[in-house]
PDB file of N, CA and C in Angstrom:
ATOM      1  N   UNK A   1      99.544 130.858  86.781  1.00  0.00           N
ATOM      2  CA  UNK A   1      99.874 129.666  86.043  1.00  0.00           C
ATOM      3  C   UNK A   1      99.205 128.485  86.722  1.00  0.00           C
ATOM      4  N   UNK A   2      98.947 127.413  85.895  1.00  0.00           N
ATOM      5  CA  UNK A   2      98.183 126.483  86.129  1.00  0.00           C
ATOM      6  C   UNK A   2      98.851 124.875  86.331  1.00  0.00           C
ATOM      7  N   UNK A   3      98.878 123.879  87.019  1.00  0.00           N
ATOM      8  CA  UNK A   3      99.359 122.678  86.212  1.00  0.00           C
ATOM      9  C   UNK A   3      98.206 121.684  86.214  1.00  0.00           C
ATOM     10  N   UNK A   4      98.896 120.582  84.991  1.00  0.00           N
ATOM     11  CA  UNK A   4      97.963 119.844  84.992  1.00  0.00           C
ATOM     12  C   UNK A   4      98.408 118.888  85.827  1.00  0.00           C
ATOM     13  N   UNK A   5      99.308 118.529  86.565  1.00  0.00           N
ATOM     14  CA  UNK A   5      99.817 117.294  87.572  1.00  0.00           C
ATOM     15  C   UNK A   5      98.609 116.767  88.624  1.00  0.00           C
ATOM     16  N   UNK A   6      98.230 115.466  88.224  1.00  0.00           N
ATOM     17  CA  UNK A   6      97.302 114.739  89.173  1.00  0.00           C
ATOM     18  C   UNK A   6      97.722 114.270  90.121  1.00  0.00           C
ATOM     19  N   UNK A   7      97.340 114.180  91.282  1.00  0.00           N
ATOM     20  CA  UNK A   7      97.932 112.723  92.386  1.00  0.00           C
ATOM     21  C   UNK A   7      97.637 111.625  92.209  1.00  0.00           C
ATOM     22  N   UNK A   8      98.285 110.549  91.750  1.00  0.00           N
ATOM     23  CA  UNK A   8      97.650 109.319  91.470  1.00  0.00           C
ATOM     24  C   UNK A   8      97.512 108.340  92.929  1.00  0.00           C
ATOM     25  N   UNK A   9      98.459 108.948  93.641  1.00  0.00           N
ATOM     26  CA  UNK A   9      98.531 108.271  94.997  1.00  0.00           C
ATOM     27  C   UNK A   9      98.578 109.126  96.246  1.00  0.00           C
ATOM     28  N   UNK A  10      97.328 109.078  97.200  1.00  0.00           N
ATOM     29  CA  UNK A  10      96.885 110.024  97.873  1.00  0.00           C
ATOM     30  C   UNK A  10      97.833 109.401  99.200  1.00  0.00           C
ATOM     31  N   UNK A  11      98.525 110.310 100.397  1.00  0.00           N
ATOM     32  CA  UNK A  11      99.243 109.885 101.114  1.00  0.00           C
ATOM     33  C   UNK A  11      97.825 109.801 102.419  1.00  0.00           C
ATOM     34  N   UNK A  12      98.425 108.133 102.910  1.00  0.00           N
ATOM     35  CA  UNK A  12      97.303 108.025 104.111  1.00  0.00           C
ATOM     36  C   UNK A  12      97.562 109.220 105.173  1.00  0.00           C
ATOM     37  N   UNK A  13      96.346 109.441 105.723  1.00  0.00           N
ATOM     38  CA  UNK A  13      96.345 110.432 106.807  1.00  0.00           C
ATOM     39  C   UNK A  13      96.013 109.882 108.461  1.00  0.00           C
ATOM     40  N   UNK A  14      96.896 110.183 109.269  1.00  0.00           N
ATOM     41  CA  UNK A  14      96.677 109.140 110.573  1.00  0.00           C
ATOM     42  C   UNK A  14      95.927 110.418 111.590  1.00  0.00           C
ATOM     43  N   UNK A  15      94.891 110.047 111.939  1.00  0.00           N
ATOM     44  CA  UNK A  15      94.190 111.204 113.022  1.00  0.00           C
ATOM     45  C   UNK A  15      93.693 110.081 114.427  1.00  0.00           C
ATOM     46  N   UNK A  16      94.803 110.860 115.173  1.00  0.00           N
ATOM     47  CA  UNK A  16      94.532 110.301 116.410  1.00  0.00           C
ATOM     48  C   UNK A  16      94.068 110.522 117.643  1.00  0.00           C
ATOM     49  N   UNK A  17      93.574 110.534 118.496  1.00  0.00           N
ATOM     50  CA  UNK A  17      92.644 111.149 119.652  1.00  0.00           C
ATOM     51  C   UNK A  17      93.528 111.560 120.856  1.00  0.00           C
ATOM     52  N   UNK A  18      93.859 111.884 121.472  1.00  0.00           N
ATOM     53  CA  UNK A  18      94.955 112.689 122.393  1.00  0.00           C
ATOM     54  C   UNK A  18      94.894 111.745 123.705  1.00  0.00           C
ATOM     55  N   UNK A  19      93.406 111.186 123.780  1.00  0.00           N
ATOM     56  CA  UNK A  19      92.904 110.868 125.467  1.00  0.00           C
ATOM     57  C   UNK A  19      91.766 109.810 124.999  1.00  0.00           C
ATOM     58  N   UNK A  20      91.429 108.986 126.017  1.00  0.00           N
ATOM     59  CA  UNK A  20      90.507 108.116 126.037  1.00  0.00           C
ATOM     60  C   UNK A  20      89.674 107.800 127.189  1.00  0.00           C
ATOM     61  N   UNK A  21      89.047 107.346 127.397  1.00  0.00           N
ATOM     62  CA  UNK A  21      88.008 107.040 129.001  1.00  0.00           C
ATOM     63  C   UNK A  21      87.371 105.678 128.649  1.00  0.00           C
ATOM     64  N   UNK A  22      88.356 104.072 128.941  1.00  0.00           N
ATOM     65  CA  UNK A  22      87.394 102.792 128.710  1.00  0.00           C
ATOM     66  C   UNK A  22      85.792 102.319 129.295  1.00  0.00           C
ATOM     67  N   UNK A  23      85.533 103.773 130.500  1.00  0.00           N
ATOM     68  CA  UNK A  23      84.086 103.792 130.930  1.00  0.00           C
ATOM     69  C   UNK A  23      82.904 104.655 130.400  1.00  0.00           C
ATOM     70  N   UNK A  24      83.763 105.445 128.791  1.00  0.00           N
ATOM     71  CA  UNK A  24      82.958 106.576 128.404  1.00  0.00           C
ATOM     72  C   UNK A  24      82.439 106.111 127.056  1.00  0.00           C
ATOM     73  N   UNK A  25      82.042 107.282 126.219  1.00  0.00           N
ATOM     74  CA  UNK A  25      82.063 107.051 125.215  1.00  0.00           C
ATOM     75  C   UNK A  25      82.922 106.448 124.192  1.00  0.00           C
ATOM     76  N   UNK A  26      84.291 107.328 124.190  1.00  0.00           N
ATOM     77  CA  UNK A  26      85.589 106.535 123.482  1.00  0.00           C
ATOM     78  C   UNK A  26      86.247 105.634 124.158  1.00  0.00           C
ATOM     79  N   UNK A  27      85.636 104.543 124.528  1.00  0.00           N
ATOM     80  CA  UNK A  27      86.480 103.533 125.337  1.00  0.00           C
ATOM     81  C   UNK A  27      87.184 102.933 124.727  1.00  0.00           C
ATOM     82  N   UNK A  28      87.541 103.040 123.480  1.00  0.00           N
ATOM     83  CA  UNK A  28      89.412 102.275 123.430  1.00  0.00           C
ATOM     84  C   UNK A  28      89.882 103.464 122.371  1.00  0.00           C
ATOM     85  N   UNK A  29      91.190 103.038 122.325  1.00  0.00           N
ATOM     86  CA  UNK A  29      92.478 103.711 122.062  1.00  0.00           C
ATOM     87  C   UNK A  29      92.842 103.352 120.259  1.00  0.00           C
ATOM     88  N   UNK A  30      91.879 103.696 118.671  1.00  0.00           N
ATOM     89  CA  UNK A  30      91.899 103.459 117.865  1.00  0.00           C
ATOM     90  C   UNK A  30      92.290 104.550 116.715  1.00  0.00           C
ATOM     91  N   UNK A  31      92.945 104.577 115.543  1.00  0.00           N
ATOM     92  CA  UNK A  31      93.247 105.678 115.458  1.00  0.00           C
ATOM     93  C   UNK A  31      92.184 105.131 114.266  1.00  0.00           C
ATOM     94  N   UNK A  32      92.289 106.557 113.492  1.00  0.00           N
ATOM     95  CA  UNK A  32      91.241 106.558 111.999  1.00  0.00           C
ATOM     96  C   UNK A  32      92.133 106.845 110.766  1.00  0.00           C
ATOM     97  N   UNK A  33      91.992 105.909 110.112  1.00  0.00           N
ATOM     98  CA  UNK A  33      92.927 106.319 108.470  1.00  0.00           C
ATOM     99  C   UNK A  33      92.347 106.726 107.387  1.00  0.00           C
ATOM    100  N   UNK A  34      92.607 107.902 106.898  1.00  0.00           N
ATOM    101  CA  UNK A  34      92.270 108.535 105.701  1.00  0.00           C
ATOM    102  C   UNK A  34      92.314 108.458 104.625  1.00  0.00           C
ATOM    103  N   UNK A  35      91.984 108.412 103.678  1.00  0.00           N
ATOM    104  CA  UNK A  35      92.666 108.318 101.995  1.00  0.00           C
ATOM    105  C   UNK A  35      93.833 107.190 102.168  1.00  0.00           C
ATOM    106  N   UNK A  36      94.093 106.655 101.022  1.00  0.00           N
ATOM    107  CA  UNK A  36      95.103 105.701 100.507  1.00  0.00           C
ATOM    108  C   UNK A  36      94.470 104.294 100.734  1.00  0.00           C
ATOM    109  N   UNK A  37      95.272 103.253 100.288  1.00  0.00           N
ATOM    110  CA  UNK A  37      94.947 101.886 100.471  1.00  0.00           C
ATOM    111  C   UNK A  37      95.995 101.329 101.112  1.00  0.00           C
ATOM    112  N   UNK A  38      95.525 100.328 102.336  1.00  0.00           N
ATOM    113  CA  UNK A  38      96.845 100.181 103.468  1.00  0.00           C
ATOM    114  C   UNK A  38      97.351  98.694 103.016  1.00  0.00           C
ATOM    115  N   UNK A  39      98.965  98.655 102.864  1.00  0.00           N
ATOM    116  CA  UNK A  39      98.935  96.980 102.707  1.00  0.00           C
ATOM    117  C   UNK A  39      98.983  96.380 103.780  1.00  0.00           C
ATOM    118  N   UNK A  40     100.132  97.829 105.273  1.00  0.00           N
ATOM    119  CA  UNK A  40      99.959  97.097 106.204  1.00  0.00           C
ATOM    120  C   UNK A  40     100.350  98.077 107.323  1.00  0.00           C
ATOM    121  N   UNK A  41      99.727  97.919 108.471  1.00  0.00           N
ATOM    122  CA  UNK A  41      99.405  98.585 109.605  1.00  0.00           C
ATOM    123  C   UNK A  41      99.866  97.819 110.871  1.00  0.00           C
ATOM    124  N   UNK A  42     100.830  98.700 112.009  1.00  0.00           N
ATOM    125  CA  UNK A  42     101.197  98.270 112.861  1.00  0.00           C
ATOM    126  C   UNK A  42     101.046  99.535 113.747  1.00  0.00           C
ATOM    127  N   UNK A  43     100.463  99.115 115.149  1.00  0.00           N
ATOM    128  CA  UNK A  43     100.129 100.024 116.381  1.00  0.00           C
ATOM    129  C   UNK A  43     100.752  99.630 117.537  1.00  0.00           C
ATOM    130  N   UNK A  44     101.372 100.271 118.529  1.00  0.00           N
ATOM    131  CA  UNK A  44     102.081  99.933 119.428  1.00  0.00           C
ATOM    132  C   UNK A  44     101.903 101.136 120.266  1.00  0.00           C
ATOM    133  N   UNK A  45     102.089 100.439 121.633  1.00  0.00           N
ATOM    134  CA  UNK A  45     102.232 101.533 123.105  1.00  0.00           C
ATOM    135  C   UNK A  45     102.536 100.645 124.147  1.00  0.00           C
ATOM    136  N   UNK A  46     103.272 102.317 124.858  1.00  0.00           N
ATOM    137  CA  UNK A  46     104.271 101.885 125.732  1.00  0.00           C
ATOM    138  C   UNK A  46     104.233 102.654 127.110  1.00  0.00           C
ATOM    139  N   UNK A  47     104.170 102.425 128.239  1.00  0.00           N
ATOM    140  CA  UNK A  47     104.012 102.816 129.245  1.00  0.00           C
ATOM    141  C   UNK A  47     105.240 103.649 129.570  1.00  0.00           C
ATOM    142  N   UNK A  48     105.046 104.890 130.688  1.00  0.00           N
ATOM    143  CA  UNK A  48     106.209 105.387 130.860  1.00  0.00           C
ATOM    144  C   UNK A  48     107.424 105.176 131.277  1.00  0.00           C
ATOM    145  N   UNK A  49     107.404 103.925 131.452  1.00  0.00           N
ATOM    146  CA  UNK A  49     109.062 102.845 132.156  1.00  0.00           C
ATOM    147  C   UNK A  49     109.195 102.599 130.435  1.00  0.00           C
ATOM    148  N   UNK A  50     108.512 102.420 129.578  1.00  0.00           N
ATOM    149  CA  UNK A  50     108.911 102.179 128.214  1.00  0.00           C
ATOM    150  C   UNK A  50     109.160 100.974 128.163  1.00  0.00           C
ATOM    151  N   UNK A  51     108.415 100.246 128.698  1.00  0.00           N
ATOM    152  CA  UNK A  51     107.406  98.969 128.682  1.00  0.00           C
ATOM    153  C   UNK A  51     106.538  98.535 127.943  1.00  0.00           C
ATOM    154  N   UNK A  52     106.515  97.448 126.196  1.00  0.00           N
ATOM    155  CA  UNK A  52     105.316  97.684 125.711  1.00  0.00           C
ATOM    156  C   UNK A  52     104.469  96.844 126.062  1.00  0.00           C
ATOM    157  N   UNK A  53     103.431  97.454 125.914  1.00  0.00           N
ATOM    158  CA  UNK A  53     101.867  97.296 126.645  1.00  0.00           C
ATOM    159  C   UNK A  53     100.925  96.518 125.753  1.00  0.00           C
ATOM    160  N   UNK A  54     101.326  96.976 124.517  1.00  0.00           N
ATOM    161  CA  UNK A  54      99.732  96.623 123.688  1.00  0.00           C
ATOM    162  C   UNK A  54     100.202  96.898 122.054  1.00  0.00           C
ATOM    163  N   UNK A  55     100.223  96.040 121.264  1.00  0.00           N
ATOM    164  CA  UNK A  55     101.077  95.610 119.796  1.00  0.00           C
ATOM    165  C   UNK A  55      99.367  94.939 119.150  1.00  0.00           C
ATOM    166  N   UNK A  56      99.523  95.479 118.006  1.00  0.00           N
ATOM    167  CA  UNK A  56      98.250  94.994 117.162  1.00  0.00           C
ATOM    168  C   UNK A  56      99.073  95.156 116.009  1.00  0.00           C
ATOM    169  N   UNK A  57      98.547  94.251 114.581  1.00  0.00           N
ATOM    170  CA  UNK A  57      98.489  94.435 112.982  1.00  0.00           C
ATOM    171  C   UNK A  57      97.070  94.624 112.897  1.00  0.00           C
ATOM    172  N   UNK A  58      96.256  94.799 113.317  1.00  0.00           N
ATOM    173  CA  UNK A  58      94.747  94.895 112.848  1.00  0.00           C
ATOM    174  C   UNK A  58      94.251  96.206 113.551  1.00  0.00           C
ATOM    175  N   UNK A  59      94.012  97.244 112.130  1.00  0.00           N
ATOM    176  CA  UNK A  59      93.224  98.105 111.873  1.00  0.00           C
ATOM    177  C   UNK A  59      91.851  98.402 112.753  1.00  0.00           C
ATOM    178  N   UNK A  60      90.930  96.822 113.145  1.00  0.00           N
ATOM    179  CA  UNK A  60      89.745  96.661 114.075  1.00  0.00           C
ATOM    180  C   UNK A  60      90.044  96.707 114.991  1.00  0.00           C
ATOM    181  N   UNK A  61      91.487  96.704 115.828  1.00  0.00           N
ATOM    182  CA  UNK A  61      91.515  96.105 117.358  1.00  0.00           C
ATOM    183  C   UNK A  61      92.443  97.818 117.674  1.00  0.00           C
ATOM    184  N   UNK A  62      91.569  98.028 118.871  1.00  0.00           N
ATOM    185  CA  UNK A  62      91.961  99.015 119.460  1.00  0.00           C
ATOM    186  C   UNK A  62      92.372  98.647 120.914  1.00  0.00           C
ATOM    187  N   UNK A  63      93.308  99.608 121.586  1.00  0.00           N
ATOM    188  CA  UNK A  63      93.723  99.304 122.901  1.00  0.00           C
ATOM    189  C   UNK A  63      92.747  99.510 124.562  1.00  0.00           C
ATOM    190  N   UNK A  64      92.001  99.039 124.645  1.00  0.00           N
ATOM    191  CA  UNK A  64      91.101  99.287 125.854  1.00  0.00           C
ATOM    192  C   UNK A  64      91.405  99.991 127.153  1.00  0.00           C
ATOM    193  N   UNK A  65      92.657  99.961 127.432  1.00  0.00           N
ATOM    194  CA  UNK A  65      93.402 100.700 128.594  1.00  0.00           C
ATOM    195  C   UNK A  65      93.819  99.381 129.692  1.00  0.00           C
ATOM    196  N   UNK A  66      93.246  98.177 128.656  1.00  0.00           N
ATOM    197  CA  UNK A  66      93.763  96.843 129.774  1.00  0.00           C
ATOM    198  C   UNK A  66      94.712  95.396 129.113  1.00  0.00           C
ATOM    199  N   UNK A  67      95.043  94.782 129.959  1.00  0.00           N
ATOM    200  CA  UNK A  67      95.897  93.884 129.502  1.00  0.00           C
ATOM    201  C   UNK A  67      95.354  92.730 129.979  1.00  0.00           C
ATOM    202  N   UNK A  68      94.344  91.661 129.694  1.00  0.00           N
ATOM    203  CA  UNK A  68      93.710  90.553 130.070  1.00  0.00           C
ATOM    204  C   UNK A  68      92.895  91.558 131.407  1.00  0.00           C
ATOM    205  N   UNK A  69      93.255  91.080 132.482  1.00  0.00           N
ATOM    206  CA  UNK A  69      91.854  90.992 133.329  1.00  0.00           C
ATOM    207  C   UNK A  69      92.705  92.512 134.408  1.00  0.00           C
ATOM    208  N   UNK A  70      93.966  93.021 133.828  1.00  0.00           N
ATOM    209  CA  UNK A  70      94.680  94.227 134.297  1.00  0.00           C
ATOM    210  C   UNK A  70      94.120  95.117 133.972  1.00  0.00           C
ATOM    211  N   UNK A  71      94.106  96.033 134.598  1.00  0.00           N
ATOM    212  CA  UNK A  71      93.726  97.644 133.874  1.00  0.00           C
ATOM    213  C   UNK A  71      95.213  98.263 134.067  1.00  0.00           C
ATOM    214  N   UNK A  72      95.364  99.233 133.188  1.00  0.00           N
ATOM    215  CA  UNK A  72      95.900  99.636 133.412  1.00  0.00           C
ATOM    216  C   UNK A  72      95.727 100.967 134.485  1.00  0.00           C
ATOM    217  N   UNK A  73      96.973 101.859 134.819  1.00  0.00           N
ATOM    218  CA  UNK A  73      96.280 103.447 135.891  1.00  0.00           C
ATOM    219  C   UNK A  73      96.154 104.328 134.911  1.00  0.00           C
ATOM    220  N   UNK A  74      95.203 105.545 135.284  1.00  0.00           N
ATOM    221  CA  UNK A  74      95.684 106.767 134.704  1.00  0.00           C
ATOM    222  C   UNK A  74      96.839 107.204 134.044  1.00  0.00           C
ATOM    223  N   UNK A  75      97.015 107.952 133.047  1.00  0.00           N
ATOM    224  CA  UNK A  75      98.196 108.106 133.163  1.00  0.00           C
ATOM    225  C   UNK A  75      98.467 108.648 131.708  1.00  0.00           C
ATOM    226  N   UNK A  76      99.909 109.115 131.451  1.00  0.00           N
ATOM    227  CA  UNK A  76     100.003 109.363 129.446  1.00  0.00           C
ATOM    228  C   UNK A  76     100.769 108.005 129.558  1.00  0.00           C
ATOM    229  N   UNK A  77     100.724 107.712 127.708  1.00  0.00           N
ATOM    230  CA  UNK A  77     101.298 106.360 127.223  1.00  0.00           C
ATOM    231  C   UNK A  77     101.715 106.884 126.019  1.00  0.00           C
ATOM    232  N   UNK A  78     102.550 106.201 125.423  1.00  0.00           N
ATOM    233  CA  UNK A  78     103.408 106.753 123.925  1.00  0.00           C
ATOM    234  C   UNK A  78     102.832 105.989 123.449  1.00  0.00           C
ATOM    235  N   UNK A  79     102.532 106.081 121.798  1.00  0.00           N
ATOM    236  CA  UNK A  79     102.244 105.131 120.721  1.00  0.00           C
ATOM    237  C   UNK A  79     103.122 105.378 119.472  1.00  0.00           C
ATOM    238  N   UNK A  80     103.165 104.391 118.533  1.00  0.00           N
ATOM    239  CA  UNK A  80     103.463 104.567 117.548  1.00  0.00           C
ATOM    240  C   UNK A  80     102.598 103.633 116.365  1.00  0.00           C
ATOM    241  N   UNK A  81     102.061 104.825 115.489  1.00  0.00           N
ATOM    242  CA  UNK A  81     100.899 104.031 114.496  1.00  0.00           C
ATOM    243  C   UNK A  81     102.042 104.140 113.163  1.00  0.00           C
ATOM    244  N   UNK A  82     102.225 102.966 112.434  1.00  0.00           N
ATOM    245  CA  UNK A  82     102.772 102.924 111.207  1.00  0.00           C
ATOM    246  C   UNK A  82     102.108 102.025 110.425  1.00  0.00           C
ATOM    247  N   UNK A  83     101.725 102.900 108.773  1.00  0.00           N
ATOM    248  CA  UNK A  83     100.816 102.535 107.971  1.00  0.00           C
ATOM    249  C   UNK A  83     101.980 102.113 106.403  1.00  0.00           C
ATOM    250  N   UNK A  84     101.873 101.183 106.150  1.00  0.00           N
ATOM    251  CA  UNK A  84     102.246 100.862 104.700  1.00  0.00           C
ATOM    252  C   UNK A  84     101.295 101.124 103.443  1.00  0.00           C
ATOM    253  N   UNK A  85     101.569 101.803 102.129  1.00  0.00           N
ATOM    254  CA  UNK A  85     100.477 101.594 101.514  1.00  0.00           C
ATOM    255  C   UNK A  85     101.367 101.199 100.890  1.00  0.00           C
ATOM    256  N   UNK A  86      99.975 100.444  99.777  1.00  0.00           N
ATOM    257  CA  UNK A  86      99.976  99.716  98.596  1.00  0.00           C
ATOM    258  C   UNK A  86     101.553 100.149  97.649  1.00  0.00           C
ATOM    259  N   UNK A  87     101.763 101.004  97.527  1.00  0.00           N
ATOM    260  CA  UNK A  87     102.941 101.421  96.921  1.00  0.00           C
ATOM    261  C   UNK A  87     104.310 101.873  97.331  1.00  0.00           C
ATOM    262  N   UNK A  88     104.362 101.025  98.695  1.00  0.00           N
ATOM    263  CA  UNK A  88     105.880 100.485  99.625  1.00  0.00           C
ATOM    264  C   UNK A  88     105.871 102.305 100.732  1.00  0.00           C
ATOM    265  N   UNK A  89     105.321 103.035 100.559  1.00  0.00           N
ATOM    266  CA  UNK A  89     105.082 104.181 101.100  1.00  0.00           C
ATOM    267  C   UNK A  89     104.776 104.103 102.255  1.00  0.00           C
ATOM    268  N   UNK A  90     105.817 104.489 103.425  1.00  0.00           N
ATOM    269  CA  UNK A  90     105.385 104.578 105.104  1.00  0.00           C
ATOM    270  C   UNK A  90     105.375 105.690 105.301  1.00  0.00           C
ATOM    271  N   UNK A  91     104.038 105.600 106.173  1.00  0.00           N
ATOM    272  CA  UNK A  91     103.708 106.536 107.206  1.00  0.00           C
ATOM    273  C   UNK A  91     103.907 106.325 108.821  1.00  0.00           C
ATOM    274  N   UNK A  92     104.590 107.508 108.864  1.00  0.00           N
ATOM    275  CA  UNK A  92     104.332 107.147 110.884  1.00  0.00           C
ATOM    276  C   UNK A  92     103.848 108.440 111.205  1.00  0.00           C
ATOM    277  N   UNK A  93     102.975 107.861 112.291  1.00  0.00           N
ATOM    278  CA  UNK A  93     102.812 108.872 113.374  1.00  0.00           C
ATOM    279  C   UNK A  93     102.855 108.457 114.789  1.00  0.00           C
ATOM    280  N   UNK A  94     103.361 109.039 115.745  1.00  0.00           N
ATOM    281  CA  UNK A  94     103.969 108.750 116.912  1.00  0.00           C
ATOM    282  C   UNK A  94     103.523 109.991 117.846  1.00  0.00           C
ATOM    283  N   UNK A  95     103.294 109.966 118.878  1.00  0.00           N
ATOM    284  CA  UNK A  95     102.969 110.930 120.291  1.00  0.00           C
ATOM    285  C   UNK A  95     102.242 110.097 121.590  1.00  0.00           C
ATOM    286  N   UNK A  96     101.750 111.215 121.905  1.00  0.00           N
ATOM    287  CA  UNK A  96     101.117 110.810 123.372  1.00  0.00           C
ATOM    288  C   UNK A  96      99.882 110.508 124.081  1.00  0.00           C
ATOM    289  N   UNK A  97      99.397 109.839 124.632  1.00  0.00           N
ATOM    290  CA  UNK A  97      97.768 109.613 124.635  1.00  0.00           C
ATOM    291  C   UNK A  97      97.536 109.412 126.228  1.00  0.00           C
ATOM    292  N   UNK A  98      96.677 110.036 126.759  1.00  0.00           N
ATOM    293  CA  UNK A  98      95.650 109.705 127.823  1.00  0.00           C
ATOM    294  C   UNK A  98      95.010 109.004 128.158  1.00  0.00           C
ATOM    295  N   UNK A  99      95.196 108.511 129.109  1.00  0.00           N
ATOM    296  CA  UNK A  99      94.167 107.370 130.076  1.00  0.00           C
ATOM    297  C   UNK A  99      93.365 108.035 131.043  1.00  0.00           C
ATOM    298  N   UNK A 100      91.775 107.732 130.708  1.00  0.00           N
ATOM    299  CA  UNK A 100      91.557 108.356 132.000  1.00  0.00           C
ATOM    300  C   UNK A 100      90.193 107.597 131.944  1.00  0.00           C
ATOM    301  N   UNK A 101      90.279 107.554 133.377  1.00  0.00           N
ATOM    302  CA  UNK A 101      89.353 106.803 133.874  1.00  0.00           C
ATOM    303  C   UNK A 101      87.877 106.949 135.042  1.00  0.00           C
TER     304      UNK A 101
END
């Protein structure tokens, strides 16, 4: 059996990188969004005292591994990426990411 049911609204997809190196190739901490149209996007991380570190609304600005003229150490950091689309629809995705330097 077959249906004819379309998706008219594709759910965003959040793909995020596990680890980073600000002296390598992937030097900052950005995730990539898939399908959908975003109305609005919020990124956050938090050090392991659960301390936050680094808060963006903009999609362009990724986390470098520093805080003004600080670096941060090695180390894992929690994030949480939450995407709004156009049609009041949230997405989260949340885990763990690498610093390494």
């Amino acid at each position: 059996s077959q249906s004819n049911t379309i998706c008219i609204e594709q759910t965003t997809g959040i793909l995020v990188p596990n680890a980073f190196a600000p002296a390598g190739i992937n030097y900052e901490f950005r995730p990539l969004l898939v399908f959908g149209e975003m109305a609005n996007y919020n990124m956050t991380i938090w050090d392991r005292w659960g301390q936050k570190i680094f808060e963006t609304d903009d999609i362009r600005n990724g986390w470098t591994g520093r805080k003004g003229y600080r670096e941060y150490p090695v180390g894992v950091y929690t994030y949480r990426i939450r995407v709004t689309q156009m049609s009041g629809r949230e997405v989260e995705e949340t885990g763990t990411l690498m610093l390494v330097r």
